[in-house]
PDB file of N, CA and C in Angstrom:
ATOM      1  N   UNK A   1     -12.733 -23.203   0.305  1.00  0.00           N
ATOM      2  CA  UNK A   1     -13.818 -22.329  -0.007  1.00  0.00           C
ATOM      3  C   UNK A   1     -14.703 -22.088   1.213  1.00  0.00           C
ATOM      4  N   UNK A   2     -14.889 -22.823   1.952  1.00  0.00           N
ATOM      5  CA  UNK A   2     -15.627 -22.705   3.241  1.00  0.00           C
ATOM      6  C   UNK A   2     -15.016 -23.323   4.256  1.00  0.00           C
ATOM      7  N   UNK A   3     -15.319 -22.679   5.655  1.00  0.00           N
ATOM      8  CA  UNK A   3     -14.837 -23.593   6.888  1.00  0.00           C
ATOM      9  C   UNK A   3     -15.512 -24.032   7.589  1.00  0.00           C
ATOM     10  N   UNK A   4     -15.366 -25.115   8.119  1.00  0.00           N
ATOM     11  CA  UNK A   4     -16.438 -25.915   9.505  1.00  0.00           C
ATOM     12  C   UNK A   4     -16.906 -25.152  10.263  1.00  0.00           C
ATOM     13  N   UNK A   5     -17.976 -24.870  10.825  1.00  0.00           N
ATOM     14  CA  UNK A   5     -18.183 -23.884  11.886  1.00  0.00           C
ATOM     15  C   UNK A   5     -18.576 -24.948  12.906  1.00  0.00           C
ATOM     16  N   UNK A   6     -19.588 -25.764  12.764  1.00  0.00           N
ATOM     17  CA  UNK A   6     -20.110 -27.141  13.935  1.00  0.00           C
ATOM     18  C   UNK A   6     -20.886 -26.189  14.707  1.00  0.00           C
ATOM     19  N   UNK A   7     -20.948 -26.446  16.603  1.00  0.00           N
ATOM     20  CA  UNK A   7     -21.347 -26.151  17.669  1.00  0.00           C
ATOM     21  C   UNK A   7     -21.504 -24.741  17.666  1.00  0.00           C
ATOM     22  N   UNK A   8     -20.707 -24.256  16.883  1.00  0.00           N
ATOM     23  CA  UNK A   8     -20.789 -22.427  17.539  1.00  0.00           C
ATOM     24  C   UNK A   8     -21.982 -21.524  16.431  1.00  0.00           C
ATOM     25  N   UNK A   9     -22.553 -22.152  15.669  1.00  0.00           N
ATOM     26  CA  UNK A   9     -23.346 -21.870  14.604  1.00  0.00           C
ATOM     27  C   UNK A   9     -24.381 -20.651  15.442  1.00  0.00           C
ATOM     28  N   UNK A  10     -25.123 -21.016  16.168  1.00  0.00           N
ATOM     29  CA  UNK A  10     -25.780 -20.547  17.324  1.00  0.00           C
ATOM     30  C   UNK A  10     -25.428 -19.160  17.184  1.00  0.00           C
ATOM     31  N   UNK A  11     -24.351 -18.777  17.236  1.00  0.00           N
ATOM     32  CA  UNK A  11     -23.674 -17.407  18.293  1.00  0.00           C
ATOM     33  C   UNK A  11     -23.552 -16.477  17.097  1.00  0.00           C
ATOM     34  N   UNK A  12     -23.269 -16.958  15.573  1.00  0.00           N
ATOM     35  CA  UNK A  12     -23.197 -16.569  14.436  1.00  0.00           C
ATOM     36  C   UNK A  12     -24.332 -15.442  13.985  1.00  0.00           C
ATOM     37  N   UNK A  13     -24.012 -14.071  14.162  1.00  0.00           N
ATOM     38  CA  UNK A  13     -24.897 -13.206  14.087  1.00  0.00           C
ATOM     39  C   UNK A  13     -25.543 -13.621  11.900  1.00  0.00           C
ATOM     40  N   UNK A  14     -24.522 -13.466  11.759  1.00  0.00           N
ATOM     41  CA  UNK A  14     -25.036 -13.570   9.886  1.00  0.00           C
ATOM     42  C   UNK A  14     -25.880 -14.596   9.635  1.00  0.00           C
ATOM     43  N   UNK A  15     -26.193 -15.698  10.032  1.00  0.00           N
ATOM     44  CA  UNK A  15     -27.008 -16.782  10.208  1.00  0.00           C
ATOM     45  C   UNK A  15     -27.999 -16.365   9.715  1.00  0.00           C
ATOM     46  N   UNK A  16     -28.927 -15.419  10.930  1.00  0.00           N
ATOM     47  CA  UNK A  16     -30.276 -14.822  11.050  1.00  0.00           C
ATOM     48  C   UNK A  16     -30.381 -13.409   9.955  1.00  0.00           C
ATOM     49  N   UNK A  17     -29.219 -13.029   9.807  1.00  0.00           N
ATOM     50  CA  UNK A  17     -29.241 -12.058   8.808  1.00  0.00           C
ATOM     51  C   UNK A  17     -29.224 -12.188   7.352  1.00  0.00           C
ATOM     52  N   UNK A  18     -28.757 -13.144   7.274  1.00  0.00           N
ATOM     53  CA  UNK A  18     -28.383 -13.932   5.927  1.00  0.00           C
ATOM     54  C   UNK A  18     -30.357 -14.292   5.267  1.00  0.00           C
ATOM     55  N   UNK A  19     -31.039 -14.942   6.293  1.00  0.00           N
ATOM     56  CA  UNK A  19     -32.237 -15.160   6.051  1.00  0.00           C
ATOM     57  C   UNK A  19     -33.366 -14.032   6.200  1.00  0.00           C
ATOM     58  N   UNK A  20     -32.916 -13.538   6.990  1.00  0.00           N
ATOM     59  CA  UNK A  20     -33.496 -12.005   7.151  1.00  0.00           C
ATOM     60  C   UNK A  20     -33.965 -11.176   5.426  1.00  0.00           C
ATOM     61  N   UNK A  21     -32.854 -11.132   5.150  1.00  0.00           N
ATOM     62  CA  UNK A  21     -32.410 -10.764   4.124  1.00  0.00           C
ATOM     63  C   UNK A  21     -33.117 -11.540   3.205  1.00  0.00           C
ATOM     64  N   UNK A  22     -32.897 -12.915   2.745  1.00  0.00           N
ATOM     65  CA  UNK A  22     -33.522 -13.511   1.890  1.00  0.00           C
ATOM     66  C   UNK A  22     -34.693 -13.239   2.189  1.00  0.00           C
ATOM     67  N   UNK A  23     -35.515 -13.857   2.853  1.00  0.00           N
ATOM     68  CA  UNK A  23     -37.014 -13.734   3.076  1.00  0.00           C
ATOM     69  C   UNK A  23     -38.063 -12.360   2.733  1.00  0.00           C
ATOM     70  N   UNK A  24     -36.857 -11.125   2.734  1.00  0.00           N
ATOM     71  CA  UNK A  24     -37.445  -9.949   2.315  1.00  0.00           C
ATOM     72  C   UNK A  24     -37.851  -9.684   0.801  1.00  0.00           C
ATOM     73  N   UNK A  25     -37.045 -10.644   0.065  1.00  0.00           N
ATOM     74  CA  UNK A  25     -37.903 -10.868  -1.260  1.00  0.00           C
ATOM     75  C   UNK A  25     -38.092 -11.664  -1.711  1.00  0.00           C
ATOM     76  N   UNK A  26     -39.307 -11.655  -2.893  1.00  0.00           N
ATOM     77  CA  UNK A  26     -39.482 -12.898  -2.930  1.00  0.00           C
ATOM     78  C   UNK A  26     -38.368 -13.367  -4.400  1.00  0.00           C
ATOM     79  N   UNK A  27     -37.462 -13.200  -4.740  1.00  0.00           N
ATOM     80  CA  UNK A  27     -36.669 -12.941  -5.973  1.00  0.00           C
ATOM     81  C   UNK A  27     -35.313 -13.768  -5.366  1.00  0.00           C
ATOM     82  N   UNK A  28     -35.180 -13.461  -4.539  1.00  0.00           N
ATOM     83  CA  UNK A  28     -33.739 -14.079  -3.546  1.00  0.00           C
ATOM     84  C   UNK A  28     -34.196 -15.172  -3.302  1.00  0.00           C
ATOM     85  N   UNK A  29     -33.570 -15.747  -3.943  1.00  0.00           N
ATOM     86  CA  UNK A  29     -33.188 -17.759  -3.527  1.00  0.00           C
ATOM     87  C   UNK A  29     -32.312 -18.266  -3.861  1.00  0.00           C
ATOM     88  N   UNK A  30     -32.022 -19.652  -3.367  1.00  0.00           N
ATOM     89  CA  UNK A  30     -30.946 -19.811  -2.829  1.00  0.00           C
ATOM     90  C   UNK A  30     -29.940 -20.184  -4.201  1.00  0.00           C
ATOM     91  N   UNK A  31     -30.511 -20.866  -5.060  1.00  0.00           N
ATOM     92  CA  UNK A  31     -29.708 -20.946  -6.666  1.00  0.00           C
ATOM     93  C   UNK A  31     -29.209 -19.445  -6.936  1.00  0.00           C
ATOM     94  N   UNK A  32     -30.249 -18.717  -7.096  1.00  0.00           N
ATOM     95  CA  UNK A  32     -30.180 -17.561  -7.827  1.00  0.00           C
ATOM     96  C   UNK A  32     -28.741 -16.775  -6.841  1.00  0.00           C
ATOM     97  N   UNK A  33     -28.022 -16.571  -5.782  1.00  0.00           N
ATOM     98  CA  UNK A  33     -27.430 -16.422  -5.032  1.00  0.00           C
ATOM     99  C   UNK A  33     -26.138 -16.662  -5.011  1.00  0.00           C
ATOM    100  N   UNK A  34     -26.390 -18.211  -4.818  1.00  0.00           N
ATOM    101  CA  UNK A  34     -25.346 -19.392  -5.596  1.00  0.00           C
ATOM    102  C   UNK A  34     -24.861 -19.203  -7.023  1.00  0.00           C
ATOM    103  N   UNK A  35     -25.400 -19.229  -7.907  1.00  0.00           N
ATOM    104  CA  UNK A  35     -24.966 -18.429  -9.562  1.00  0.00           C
ATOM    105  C   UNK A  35     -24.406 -16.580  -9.126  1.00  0.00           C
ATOM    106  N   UNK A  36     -24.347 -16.031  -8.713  1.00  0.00           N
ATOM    107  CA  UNK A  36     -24.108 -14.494  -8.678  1.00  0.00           C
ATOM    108  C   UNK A  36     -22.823 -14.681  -8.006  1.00  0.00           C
ATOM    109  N   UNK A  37     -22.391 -15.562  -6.820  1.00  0.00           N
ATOM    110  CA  UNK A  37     -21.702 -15.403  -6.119  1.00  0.00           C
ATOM    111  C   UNK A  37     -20.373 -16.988  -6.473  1.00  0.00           C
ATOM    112  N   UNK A  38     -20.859 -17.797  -8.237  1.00  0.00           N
ATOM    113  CA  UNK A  38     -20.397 -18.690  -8.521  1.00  0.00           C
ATOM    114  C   UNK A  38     -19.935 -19.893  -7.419  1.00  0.00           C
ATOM    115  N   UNK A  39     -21.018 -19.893  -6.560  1.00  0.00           N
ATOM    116  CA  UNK A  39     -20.882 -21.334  -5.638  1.00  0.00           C
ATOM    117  C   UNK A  39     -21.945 -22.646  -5.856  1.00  0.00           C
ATOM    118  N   UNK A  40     -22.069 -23.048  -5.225  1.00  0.00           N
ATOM    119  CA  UNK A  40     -23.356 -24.318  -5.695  1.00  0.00           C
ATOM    120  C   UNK A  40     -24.636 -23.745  -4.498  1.00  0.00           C
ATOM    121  N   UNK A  41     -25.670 -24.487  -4.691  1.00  0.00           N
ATOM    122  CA  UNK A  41     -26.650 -23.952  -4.032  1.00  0.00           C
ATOM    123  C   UNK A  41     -26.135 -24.664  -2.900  1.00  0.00           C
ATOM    124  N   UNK A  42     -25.839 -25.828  -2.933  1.00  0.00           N
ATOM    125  CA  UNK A  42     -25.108 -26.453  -1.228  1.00  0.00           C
ATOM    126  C   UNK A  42     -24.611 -25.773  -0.565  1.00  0.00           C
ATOM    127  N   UNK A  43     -23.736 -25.324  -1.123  1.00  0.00           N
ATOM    128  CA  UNK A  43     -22.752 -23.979  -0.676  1.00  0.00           C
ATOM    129  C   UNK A  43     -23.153 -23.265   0.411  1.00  0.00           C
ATOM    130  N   UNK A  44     -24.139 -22.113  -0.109  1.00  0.00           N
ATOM    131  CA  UNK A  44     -25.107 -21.332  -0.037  1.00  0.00           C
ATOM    132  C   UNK A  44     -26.121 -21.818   1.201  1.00  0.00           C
ATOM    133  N   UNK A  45     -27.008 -23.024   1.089  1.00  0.00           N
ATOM    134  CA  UNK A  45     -27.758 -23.759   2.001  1.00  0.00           C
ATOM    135  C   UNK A  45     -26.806 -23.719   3.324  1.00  0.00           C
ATOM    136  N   UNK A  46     -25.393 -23.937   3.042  1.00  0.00           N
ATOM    137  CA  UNK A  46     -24.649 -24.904   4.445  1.00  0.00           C
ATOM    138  C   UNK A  46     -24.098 -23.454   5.181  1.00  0.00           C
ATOM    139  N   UNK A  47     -24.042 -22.728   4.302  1.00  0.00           N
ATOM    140  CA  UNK A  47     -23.749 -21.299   5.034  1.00  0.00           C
ATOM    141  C   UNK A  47     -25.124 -20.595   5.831  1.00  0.00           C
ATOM    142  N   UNK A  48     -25.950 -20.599   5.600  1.00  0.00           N
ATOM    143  CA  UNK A  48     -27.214 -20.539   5.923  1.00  0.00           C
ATOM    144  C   UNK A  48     -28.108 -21.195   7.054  1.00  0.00           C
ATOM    145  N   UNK A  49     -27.725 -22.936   6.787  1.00  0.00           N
ATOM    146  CA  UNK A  49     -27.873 -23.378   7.859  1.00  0.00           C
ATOM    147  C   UNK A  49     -26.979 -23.053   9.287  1.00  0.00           C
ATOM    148  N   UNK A  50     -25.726 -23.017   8.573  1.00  0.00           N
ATOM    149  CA  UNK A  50     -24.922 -22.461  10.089  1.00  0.00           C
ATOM    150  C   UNK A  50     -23.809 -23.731   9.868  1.00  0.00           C
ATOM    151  N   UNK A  51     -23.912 -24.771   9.121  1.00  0.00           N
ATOM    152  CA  UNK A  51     -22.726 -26.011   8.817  1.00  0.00           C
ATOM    153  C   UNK A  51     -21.637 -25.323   8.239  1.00  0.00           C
ATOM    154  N   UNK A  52     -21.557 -24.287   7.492  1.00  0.00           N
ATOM    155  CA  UNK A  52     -20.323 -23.965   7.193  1.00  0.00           C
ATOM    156  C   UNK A  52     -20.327 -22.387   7.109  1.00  0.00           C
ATOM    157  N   UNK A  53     -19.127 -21.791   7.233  1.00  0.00           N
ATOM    158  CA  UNK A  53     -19.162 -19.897   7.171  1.00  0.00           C
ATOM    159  C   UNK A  53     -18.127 -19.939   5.792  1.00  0.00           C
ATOM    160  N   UNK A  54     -18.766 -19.083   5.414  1.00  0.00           N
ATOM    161  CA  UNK A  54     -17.953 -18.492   3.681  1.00  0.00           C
ATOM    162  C   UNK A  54     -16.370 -18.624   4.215  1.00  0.00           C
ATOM    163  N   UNK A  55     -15.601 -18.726   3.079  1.00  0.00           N
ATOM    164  CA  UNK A  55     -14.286 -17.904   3.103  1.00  0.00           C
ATOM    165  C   UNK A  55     -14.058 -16.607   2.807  1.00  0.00           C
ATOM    166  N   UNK A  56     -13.501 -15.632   3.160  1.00  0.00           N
ATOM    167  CA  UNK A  56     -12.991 -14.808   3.296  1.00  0.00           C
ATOM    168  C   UNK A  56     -13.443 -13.339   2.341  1.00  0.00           C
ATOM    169  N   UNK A  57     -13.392 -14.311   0.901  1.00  0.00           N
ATOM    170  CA  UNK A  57     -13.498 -13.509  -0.165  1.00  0.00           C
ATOM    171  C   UNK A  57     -15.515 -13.308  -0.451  1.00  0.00           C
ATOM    172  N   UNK A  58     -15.833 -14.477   0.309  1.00  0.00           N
ATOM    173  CA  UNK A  58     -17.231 -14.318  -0.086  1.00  0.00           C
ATOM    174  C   UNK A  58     -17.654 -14.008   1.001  1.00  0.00           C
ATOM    175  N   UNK A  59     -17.274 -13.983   2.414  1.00  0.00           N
ATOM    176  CA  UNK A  59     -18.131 -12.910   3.178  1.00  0.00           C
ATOM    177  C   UNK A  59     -18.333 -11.572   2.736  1.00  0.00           C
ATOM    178  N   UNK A  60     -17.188 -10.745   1.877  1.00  0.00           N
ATOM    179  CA  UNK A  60     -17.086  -9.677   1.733  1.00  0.00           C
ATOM    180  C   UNK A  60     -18.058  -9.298   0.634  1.00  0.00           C
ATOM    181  N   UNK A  61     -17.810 -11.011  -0.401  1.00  0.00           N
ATOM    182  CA  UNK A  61     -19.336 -10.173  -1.600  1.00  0.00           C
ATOM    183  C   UNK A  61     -20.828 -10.145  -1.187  1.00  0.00           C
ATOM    184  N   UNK A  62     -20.807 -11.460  -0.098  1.00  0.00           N
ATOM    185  CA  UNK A  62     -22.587 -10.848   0.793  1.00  0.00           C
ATOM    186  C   UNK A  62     -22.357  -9.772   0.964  1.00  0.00           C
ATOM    187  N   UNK A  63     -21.591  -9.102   1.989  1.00  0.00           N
ATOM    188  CA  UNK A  63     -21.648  -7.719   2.104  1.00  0.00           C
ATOM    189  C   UNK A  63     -21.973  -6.536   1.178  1.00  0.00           C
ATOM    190  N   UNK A  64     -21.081  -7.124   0.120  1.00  0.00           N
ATOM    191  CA  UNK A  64     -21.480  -5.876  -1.035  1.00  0.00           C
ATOM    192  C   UNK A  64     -23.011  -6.603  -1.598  1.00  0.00           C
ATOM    193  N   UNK A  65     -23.341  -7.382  -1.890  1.00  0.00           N
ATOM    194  CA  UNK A  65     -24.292  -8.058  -2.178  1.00  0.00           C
ATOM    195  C   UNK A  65     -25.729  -7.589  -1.683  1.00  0.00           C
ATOM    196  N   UNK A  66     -25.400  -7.751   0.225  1.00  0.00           N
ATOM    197  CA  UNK A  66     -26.442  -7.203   1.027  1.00  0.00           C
ATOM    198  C   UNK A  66     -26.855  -5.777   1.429  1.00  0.00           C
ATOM    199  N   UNK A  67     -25.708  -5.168   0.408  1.00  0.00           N
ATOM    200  CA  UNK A  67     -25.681  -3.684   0.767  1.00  0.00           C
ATOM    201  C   UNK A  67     -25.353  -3.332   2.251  1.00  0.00           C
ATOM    202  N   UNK A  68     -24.450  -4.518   2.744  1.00  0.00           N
ATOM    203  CA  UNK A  68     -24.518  -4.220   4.331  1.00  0.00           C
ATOM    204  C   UNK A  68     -25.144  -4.727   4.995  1.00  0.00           C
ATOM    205  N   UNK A  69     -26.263  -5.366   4.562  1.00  0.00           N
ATOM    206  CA  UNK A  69     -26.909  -6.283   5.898  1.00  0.00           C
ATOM    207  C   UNK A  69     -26.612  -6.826   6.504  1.00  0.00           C
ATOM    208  N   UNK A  70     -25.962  -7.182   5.974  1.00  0.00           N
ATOM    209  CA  UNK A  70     -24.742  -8.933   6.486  1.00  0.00           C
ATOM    210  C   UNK A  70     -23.706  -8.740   6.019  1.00  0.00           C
ATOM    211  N   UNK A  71     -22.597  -8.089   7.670  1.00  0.00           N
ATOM    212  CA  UNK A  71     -21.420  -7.800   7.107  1.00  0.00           C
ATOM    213  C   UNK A  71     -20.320  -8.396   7.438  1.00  0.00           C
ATOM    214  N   UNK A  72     -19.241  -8.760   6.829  1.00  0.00           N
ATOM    215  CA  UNK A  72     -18.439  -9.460   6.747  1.00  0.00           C
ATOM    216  C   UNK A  72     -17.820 -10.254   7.989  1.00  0.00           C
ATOM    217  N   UNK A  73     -17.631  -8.894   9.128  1.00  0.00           N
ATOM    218  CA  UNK A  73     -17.725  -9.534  10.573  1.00  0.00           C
ATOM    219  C   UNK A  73     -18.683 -10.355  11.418  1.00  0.00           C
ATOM    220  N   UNK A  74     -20.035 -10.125  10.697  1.00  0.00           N
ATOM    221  CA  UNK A  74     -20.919 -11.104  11.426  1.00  0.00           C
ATOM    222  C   UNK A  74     -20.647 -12.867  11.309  1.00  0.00           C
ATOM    223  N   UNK A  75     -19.904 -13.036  10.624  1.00  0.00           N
ATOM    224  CA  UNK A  75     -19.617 -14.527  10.485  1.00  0.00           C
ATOM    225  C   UNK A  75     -18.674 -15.106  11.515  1.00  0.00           C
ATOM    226  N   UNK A  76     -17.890 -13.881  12.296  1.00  0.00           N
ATOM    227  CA  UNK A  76     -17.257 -14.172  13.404  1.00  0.00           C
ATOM    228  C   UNK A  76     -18.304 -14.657  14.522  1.00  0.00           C
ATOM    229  N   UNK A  77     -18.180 -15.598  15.576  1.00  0.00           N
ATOM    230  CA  UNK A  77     -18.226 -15.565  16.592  1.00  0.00           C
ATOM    231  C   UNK A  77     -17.917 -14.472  17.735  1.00  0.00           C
ATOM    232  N   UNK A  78     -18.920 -14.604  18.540  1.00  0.00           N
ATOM    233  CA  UNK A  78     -18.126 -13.273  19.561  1.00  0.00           C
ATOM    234  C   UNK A  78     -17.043 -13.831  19.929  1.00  0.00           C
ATOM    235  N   UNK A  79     -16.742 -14.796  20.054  1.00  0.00           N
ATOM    236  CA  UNK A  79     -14.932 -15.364  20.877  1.00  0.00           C
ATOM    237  C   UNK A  79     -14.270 -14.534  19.550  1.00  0.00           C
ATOM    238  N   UNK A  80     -14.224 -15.009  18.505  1.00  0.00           N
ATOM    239  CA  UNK A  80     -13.805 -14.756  17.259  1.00  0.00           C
ATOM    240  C   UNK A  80     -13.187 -12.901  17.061  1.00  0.00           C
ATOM    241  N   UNK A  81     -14.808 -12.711  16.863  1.00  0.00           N
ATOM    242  CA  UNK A  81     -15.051 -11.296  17.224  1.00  0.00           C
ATOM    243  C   UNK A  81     -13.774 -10.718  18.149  1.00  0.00           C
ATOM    244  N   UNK A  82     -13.970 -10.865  19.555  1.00  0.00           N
ATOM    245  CA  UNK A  82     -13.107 -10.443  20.530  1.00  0.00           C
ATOM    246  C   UNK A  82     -11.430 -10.538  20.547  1.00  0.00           C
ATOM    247  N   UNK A  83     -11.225 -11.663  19.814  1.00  0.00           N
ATOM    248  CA  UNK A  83      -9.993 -12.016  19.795  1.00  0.00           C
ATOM    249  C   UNK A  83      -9.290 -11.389  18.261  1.00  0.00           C
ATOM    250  N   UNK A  84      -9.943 -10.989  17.220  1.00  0.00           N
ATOM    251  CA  UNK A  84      -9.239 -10.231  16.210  1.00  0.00           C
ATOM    252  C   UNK A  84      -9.260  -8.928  16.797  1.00  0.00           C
ATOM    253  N   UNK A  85     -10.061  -8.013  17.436  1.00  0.00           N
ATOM    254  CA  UNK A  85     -10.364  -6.587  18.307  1.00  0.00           C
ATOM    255  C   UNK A  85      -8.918  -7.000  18.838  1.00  0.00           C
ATOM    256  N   UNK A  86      -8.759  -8.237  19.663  1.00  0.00           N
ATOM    257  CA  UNK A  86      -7.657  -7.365  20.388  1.00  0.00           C
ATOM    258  C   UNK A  86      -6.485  -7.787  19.877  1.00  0.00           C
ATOM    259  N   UNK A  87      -6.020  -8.611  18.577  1.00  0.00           N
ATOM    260  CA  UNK A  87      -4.929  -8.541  17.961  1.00  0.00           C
ATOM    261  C   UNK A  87      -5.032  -7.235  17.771  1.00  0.00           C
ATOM    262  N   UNK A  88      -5.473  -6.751  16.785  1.00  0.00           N
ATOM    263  CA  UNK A  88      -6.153  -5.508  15.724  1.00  0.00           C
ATOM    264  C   UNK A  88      -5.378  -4.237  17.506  1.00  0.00           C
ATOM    265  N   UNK A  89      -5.809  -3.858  18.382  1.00  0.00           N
ATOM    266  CA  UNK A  89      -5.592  -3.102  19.301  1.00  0.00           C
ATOM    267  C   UNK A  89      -4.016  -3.260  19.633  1.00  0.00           C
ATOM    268  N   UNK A  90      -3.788  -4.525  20.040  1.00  0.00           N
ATOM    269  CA  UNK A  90      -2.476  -4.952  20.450  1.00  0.00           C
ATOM    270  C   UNK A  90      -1.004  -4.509  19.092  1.00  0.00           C
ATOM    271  N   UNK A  91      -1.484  -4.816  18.046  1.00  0.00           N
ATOM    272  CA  UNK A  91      -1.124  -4.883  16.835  1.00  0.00           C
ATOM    273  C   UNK A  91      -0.625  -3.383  16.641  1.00  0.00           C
ATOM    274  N   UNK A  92      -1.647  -2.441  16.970  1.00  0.00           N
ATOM    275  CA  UNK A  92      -1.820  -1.023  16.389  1.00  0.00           C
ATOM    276  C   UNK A  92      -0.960  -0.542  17.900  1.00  0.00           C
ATOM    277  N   UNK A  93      -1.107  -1.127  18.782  1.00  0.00           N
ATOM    278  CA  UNK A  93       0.247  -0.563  19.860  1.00  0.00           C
ATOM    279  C   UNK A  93       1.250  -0.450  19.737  1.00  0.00           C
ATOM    280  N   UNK A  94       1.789  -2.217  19.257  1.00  0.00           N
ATOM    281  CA  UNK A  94       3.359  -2.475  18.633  1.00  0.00           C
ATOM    282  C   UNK A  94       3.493  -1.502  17.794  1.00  0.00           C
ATOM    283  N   UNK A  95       3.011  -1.335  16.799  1.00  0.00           N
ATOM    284  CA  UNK A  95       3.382  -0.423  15.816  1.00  0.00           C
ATOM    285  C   UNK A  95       3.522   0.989  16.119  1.00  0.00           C
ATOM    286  N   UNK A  96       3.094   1.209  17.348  1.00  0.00           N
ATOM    287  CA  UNK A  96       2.792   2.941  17.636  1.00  0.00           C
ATOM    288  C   UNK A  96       4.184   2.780  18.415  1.00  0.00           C
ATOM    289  N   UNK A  97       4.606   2.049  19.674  1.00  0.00           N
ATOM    290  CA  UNK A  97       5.191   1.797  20.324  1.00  0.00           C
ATOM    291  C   UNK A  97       6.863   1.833  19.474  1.00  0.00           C
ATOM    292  N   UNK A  98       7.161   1.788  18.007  1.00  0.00           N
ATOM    293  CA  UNK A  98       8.031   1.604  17.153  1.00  0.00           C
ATOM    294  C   UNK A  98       7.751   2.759  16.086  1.00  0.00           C
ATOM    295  N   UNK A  99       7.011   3.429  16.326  1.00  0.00           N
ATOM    296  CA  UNK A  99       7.127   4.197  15.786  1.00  0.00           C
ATOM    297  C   UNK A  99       6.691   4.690  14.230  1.00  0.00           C
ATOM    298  N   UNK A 100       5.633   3.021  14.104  1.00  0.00           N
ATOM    299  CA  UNK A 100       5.534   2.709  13.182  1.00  0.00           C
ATOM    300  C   UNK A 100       3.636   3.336  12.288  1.00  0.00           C
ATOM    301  N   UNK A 101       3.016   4.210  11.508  1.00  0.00           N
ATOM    302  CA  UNK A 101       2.012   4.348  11.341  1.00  0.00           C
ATOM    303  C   UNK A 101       1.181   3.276  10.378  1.00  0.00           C
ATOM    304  N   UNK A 102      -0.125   3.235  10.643  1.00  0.00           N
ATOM    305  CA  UNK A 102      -0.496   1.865  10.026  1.00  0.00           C
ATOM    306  C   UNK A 102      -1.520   3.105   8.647  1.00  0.00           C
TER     307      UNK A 102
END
């Protein structure tokens, strides 16, 4: 359900957005969040603090959640970041290169 993030928490753009976001109302907290998105408030807290980044399926419901504030890629790291860009580029070559449309 979640992965370790540790040391690189820092670099994690959604971090600051994630709270951004909360803090703009006063209705958003961290239970209430946790129940919508069926995780525990720990959950929720450790993603927040920066100890752990969602899986996969729940970056995407912040997103729909945040209307976009916090979007699914911000949980990447820029290393992170950089290195799916250039599968994602490399990827869409092979396939052009074969003839192949994505």
């Amino acid at each position: 359900m979640v992965c370790k993030l540790g040391v690189m928490s820092k670099k994690v753009p959604a971090i600051e957005k994630l709270a951004s976001w909360m803090k703009a109302s006063s209705d958003r907290k961290w239970p209430h969040l946790a129940r919508v998105l069926g995780v525990t408030a720990t959950t929720v807290y450790r993603w927040s603090s920066g100890s752990y980044v969602p899986a996969p399926q729940f970056r995407l419901a912040l997103q729909d959640l945040t209307k976009g504030e916090v979007l699914a890629d911000d949980w990447l790291t820029d290393e992170e970041f950089k290195e799916a860009y250039a599968f994602s580029r490399s990827r869409r070559r092979r396939y052009a290169e074969r003839g192949i449309e994505l």
